[in-house]
N, C-alpha and C. Protein backbone atom coordinates (compact mmCIF):
# COMPACT_ATOMS: atom_id res chain seq x y z
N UNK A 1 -49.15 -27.73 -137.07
CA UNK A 1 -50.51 -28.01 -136.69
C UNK A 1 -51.24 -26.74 -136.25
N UNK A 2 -50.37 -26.01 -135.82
CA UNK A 2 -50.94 -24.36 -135.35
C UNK A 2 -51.40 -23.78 -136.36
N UNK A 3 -50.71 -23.82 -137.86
CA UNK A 3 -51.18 -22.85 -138.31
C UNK A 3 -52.49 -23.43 -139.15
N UNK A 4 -52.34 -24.95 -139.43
CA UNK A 4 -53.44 -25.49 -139.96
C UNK A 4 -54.87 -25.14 -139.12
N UNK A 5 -54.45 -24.87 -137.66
CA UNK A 5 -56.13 -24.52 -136.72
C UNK A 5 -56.17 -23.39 -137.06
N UNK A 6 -55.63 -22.33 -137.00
CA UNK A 6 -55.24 -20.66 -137.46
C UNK A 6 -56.29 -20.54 -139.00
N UNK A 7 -55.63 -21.27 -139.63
CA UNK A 7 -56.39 -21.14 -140.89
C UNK A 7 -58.06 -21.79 -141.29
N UNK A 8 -58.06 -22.79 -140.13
CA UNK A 8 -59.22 -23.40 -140.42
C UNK A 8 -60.45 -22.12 -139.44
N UNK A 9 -59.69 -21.91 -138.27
CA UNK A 9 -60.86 -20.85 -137.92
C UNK A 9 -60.90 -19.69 -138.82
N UNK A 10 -59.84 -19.03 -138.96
CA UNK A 10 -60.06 -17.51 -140.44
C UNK A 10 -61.37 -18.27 -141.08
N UNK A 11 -61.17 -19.36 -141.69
CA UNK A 11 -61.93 -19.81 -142.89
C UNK A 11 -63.59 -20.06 -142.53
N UNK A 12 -63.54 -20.68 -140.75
CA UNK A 12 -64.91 -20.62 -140.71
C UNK A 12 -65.37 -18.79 -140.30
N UNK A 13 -64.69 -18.30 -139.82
CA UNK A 13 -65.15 -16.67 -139.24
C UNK A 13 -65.61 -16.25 -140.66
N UNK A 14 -64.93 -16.65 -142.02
CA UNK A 14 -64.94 -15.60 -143.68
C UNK A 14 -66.88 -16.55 -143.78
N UNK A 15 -66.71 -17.44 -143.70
CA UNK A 15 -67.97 -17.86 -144.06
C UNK A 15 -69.27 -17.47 -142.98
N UNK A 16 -68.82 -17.29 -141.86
CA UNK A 16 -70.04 -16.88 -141.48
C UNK A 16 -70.21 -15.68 -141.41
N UNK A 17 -69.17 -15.06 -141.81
CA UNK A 17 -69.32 -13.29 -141.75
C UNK A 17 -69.88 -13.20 -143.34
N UNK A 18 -69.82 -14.15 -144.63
CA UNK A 18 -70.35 -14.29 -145.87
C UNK A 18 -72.16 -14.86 -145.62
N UNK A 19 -72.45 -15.63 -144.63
CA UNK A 19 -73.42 -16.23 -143.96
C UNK A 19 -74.63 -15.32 -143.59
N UNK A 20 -73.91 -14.26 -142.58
CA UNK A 20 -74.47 -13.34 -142.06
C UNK A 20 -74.73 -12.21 -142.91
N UNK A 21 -74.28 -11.88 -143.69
CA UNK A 21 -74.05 -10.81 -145.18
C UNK A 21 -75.27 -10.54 -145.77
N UNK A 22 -75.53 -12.03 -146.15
CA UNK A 22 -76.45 -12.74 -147.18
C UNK A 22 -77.97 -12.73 -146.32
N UNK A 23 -78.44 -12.87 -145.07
CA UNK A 23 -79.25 -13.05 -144.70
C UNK A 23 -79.72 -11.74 -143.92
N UNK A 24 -79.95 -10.84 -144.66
CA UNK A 24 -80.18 -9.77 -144.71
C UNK A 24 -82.25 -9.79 -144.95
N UNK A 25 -82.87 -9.01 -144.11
CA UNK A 25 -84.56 -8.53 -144.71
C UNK A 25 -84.06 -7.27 -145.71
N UNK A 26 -84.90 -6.94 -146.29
CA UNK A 26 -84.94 -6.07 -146.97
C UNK A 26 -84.90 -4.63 -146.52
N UNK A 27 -85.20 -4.25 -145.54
CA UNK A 27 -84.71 -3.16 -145.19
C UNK A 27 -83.12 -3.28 -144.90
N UNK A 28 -82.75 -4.30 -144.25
CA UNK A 28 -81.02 -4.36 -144.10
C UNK A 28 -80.34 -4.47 -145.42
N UNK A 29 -81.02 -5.10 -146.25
CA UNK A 29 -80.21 -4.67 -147.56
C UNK A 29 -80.19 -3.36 -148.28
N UNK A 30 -81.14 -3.08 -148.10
CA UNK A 30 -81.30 -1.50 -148.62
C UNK A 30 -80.35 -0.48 -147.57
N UNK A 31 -80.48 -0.86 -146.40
CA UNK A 31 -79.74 0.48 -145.68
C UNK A 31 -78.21 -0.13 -145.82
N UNK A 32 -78.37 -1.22 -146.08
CA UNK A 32 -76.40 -1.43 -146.81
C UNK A 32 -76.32 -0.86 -147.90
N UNK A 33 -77.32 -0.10 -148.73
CA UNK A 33 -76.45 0.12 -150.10
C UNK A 33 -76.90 2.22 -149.73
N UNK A 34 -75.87 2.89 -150.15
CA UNK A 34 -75.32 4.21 -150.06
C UNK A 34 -76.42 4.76 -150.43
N UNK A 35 -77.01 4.17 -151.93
CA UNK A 35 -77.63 4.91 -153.22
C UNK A 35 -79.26 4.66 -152.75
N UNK A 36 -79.35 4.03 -151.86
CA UNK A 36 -80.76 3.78 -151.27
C UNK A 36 -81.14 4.80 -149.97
N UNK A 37 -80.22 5.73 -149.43
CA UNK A 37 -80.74 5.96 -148.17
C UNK A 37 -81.76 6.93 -147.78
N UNK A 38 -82.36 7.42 -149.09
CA UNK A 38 -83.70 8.32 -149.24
C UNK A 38 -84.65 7.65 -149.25
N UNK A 39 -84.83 6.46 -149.96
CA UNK A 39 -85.42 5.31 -149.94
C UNK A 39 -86.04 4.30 -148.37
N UNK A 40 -84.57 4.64 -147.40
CA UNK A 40 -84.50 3.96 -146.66
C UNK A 40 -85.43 4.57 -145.80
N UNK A 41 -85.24 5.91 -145.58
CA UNK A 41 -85.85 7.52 -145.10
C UNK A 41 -87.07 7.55 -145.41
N UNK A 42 -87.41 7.42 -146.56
CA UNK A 42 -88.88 7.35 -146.63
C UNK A 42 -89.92 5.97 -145.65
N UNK A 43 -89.28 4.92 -146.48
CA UNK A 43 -89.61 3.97 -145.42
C UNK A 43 -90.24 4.12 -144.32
N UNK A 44 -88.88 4.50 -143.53
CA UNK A 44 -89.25 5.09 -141.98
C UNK A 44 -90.32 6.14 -141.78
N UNK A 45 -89.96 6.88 -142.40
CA UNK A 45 -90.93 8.22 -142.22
C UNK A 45 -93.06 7.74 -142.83
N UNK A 46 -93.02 6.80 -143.97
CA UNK A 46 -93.89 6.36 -143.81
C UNK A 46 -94.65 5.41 -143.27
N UNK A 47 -93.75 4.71 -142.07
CA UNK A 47 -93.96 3.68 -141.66
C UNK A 47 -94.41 2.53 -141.77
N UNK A 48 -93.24 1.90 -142.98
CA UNK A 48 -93.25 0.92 -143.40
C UNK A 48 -92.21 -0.67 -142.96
N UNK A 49 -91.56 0.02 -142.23
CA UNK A 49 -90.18 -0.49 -141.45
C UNK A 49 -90.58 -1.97 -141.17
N UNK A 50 -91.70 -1.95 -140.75
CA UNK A 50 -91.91 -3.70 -139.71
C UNK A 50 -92.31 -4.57 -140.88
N UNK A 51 -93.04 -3.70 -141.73
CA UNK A 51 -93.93 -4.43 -142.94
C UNK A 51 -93.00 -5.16 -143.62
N UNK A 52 -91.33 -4.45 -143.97
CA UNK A 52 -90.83 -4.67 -144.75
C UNK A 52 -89.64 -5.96 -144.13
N UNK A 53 -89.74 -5.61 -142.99
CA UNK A 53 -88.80 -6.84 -142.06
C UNK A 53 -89.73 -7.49 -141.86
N UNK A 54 -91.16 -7.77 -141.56
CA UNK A 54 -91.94 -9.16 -142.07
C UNK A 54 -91.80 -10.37 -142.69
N UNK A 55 -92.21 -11.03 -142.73
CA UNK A 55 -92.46 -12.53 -143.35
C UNK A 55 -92.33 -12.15 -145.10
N UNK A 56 -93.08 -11.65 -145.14
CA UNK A 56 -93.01 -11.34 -146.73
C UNK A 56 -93.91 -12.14 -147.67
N UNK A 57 -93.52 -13.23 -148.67
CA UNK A 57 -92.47 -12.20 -149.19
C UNK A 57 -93.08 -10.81 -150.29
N UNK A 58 -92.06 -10.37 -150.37
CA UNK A 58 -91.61 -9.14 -150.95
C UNK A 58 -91.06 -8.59 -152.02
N UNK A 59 -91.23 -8.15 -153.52
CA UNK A 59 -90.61 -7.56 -153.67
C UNK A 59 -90.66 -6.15 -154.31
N UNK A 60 -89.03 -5.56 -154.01
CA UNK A 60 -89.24 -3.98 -153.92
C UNK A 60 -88.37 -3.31 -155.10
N UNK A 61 -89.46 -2.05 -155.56
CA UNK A 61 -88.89 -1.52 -156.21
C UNK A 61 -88.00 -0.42 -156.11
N UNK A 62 -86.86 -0.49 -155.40
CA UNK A 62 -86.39 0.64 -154.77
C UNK A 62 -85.79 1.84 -155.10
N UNK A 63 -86.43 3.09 -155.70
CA UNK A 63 -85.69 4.31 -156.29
C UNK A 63 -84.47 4.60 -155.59
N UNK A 64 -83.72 5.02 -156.34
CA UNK A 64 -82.19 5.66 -155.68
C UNK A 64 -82.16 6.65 -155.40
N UNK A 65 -81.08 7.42 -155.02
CA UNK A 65 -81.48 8.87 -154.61
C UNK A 65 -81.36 9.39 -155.54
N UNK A 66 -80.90 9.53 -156.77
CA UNK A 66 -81.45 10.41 -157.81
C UNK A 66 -82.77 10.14 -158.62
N UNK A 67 -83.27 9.12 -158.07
CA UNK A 67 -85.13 9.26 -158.26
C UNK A 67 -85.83 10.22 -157.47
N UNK A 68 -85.51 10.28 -156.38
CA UNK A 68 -86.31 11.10 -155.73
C UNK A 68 -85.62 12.69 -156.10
N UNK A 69 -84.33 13.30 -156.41
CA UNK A 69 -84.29 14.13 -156.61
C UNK A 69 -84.80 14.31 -157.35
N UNK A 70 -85.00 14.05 -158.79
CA UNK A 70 -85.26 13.86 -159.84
C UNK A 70 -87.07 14.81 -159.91
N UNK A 71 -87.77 14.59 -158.69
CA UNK A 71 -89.24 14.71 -158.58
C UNK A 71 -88.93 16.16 -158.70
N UNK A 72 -87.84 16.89 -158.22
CA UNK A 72 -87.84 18.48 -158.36
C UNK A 72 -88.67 18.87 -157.55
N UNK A 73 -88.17 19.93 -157.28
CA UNK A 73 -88.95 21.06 -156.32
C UNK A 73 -89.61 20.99 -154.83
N UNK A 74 -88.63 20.24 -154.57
CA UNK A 74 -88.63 19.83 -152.74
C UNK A 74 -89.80 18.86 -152.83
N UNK A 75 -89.95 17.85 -153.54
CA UNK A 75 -91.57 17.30 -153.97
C UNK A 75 -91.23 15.77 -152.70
N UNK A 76 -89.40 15.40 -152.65
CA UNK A 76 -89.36 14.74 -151.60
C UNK A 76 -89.22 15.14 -149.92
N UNK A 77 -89.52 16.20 -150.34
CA UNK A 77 -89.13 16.58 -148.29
C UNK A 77 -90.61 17.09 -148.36
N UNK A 78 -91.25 17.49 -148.95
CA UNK A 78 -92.87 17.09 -148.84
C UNK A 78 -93.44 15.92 -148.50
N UNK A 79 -93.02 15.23 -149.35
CA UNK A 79 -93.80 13.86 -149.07
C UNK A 79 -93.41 13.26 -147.96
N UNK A 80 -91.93 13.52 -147.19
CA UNK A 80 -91.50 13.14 -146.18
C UNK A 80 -92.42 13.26 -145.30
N UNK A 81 -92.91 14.82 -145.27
CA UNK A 81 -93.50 15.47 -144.15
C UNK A 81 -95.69 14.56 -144.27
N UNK A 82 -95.56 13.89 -145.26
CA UNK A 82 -96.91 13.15 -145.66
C UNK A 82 -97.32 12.06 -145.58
N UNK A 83 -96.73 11.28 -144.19
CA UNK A 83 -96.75 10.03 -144.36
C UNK A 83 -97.98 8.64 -144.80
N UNK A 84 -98.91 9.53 -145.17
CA UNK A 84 -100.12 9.09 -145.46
C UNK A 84 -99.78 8.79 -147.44
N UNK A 85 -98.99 10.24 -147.89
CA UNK A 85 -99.23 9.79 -149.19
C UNK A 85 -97.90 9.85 -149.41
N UNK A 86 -97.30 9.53 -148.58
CA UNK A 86 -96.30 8.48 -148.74
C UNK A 86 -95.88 7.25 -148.39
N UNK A 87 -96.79 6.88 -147.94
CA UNK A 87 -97.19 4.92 -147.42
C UNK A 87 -97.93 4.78 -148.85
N UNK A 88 -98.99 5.75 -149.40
CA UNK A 88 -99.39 5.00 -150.80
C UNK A 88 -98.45 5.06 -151.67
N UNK A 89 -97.55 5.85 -151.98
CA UNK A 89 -96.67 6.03 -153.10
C UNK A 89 -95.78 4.81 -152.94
N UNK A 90 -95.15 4.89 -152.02
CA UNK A 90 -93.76 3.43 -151.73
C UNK A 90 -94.75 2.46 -151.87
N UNK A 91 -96.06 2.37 -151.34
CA UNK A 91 -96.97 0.87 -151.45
C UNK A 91 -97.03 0.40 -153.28
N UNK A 92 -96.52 1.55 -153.94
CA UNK A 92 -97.04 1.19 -155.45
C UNK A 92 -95.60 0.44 -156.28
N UNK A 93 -94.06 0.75 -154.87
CA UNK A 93 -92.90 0.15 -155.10
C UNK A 93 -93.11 -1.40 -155.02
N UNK A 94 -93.99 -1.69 -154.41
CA UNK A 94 -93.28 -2.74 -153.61
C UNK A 94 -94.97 -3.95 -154.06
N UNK A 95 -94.08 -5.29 -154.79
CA UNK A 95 -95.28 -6.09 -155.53
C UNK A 95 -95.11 -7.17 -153.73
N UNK A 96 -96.51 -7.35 -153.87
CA UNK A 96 -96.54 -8.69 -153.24
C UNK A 96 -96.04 -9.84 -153.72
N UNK A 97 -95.31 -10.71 -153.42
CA UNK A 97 -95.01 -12.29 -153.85
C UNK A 97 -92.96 -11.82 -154.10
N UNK A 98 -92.42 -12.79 -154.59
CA UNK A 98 -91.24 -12.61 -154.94
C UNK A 98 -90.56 -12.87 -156.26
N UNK A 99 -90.21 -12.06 -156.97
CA UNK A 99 -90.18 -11.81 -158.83
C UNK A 99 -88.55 -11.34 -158.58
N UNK A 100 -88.03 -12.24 -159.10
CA UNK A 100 -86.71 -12.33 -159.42
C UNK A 100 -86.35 -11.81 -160.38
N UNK A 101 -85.47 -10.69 -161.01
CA UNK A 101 -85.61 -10.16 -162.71
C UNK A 101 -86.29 -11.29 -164.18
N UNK A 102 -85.33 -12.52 -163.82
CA UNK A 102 -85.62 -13.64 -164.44
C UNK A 102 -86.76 -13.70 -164.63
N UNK A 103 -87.52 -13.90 -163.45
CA UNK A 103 -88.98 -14.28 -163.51
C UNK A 103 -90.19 -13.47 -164.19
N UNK A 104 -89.30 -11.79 -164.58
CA UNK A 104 -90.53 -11.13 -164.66
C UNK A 104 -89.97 -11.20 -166.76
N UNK A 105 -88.87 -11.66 -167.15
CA UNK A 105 -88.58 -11.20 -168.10
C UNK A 105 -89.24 -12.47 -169.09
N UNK A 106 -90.03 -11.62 -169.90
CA UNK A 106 -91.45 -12.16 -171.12
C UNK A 106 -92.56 -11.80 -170.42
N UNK A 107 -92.58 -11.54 -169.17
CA UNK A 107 -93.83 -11.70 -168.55
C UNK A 107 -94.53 -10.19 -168.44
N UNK A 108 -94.77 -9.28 -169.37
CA UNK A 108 -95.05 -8.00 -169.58
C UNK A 108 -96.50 -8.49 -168.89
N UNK A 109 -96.71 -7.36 -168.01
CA UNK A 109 -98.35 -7.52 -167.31
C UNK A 109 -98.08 -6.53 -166.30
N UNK A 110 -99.72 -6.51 -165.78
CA UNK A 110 -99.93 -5.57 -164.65
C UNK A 110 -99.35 -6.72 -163.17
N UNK A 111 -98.63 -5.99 -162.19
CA UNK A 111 -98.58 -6.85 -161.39
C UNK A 111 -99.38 -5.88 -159.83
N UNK A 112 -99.99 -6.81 -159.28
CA UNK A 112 -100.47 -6.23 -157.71
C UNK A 112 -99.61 -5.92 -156.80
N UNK A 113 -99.69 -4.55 -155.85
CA UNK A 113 -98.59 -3.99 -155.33
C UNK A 113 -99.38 -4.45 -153.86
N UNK A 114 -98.42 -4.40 -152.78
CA UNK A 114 -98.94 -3.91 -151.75
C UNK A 114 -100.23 -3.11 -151.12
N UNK A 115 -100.52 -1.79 -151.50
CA UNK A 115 -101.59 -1.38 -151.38
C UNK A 115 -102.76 -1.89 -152.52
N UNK A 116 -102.69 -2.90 -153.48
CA UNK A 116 -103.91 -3.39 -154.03
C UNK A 116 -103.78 -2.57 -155.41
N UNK A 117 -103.00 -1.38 -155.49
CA UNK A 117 -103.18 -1.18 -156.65
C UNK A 117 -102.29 -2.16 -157.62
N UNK A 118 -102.41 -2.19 -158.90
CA UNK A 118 -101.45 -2.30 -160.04
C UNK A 118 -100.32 -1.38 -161.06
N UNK A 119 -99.68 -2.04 -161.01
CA UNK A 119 -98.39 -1.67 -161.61
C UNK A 119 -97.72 -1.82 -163.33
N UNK A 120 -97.12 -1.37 -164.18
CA UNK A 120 -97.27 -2.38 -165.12
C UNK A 120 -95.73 -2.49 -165.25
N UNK A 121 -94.85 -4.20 -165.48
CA UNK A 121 -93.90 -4.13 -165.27
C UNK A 121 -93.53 -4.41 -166.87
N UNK A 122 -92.48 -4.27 -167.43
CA UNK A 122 -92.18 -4.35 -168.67
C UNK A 122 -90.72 -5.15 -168.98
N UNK A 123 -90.34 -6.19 -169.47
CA UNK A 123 -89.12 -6.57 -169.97
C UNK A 123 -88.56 -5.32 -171.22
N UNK A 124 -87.57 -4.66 -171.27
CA UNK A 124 -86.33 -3.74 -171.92
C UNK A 124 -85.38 -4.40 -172.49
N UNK A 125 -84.98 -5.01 -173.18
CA UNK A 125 -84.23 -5.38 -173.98
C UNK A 125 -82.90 -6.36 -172.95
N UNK A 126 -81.67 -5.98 -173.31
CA UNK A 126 -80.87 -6.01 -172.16
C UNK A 126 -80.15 -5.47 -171.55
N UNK A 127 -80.01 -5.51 -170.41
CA UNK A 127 -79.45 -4.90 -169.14
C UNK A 127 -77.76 -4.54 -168.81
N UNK A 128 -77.38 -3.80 -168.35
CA UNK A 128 -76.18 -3.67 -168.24
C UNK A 128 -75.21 -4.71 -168.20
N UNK A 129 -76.13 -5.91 -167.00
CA UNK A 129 -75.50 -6.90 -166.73
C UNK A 129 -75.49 -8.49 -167.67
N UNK A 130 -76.21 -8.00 -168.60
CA UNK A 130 -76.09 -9.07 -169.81
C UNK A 130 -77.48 -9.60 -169.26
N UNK A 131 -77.82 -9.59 -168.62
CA UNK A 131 -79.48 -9.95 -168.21
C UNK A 131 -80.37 -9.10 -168.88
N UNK A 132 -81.88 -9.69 -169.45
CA UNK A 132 -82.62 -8.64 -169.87
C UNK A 132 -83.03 -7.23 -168.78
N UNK A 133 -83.21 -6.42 -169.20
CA UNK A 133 -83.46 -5.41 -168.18
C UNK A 133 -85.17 -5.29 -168.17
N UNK A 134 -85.61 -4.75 -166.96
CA UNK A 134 -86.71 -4.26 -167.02
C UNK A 134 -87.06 -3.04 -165.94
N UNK A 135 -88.54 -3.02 -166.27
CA UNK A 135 -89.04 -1.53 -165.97
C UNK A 135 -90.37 -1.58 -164.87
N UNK A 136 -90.56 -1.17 -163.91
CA UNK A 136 -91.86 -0.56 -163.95
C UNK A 136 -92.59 0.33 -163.61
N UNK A 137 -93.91 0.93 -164.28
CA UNK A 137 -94.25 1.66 -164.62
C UNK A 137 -93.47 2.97 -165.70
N UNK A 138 -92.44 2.33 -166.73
CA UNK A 138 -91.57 3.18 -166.96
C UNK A 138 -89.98 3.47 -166.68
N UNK A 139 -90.18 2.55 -165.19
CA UNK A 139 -88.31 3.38 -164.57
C UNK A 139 -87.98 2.52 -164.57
N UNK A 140 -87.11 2.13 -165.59
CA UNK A 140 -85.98 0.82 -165.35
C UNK A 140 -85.28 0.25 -164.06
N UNK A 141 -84.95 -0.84 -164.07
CA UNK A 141 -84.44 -1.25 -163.00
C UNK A 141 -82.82 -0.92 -163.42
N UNK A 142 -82.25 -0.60 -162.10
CA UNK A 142 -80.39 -0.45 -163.03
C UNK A 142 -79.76 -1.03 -161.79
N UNK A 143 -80.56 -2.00 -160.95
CA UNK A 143 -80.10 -2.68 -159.85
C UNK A 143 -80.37 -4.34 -159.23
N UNK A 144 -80.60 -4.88 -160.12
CA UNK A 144 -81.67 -5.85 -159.88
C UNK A 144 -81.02 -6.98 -159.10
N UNK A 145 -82.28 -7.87 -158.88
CA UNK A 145 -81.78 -9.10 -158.11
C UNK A 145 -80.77 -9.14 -156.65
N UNK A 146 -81.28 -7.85 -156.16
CA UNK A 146 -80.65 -8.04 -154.41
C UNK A 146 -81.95 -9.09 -153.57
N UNK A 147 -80.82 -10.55 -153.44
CA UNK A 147 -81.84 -11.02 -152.23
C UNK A 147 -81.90 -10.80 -151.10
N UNK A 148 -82.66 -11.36 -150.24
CA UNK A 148 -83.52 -10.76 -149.41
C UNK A 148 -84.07 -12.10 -148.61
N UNK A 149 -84.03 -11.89 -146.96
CA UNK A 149 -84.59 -13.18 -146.15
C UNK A 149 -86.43 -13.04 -146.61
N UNK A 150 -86.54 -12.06 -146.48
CA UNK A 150 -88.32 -11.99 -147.29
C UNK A 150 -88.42 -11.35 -148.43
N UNK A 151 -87.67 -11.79 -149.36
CA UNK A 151 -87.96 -11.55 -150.35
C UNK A 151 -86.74 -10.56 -151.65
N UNK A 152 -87.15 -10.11 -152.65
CA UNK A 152 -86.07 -9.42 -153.17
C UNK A 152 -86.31 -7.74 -153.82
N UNK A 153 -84.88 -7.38 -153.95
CA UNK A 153 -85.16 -5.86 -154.12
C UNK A 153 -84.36 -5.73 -155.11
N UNK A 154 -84.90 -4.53 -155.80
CA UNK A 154 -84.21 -4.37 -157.13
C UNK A 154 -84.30 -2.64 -157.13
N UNK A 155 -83.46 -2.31 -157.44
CA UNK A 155 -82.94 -0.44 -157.55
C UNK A 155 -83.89 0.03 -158.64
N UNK A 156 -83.96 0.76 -159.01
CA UNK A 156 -84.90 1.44 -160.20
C UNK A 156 -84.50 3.35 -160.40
N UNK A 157 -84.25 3.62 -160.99
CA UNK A 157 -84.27 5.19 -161.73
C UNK A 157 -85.20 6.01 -161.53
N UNK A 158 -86.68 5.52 -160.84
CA UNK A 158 -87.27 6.11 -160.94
C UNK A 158 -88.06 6.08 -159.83
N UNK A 159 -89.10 6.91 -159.30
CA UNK A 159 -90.69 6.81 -158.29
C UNK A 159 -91.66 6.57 -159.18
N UNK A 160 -92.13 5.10 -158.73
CA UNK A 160 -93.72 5.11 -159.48
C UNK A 160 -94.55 6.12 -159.04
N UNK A 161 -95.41 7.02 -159.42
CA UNK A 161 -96.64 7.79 -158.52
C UNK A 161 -97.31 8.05 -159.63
């Protein structure tokens, strides 16, 4: 009978530690993943932090850190130091409402970002993961479908600007 209670608590601790995992905002999912933490950095530095743990929903297009290297020529520890035009740049990541890869794939169009501008998102054929892949403005997604308590985030190759 001992070990049947033994096992029944392990089993509830695995689920709520699976519970707790899952119910992540979007900034907690992003600062869980390695390949985001320039991403995460910018965020902060443009002060976007509360916006993004908000109600939402949300979703984000989140460059990895070889997007931002990628800009060359210290173009991200500039913008660090710019938090003005770098609240517009990440504002052009991140669509209002919540677009699941699924949802955006056939649906080629401009979509509205955060700061009001538009974006244009594109279905790519298919995706690593046997899912169609997509793009926007150009930078593929190579991460898609992380949920999110407000909303969802998806990795991308690239900085919209």
């Amino acid at each position: 009978m001992r070990i049947v209670t033994l096992l029944a608590a392990a089993a509830t601790a695995v689920v709520m530690s699976v519970s707790a995992s899952q119910a992540q905002d979007i900034i907690e999912a992003a600062s869980a993943n390695p390949d985001l933490s320039t991403f995460v950095q910018a965020v902060e530095a443009a002060g976007l932090t509360e916006t993004l743990k908000g109600e939402g929903p949300f979703t984000v297009f989140a460059p990895n850190n070889a997007a931002f290297e990628a800009l060359g020529n210290g173009v991200a520890d500039r913008l660090m130091g710019n938090q003005a035009q770098l609240a517009e740049i990440l504002g052009m990541q991140i669509l209002t409402g919540e677009y699941m890869s699924a949802d955006l794939q056939g649906r080629n169009g401009r979509y509205e970002t955060l700061n009001g501008d538009r974006v244009q998102v594109n279905s790519m054929g298919r995706g690593n993961n046997g899912n169609g892949a997509i793009a926007i403005d150009g930078n593929r997604v190579v991460g898609p479908d992380v949920d999110a308590t407000n909303g969802v985030l998806h990795v991308t190759e690239g900085v919209v600007h």
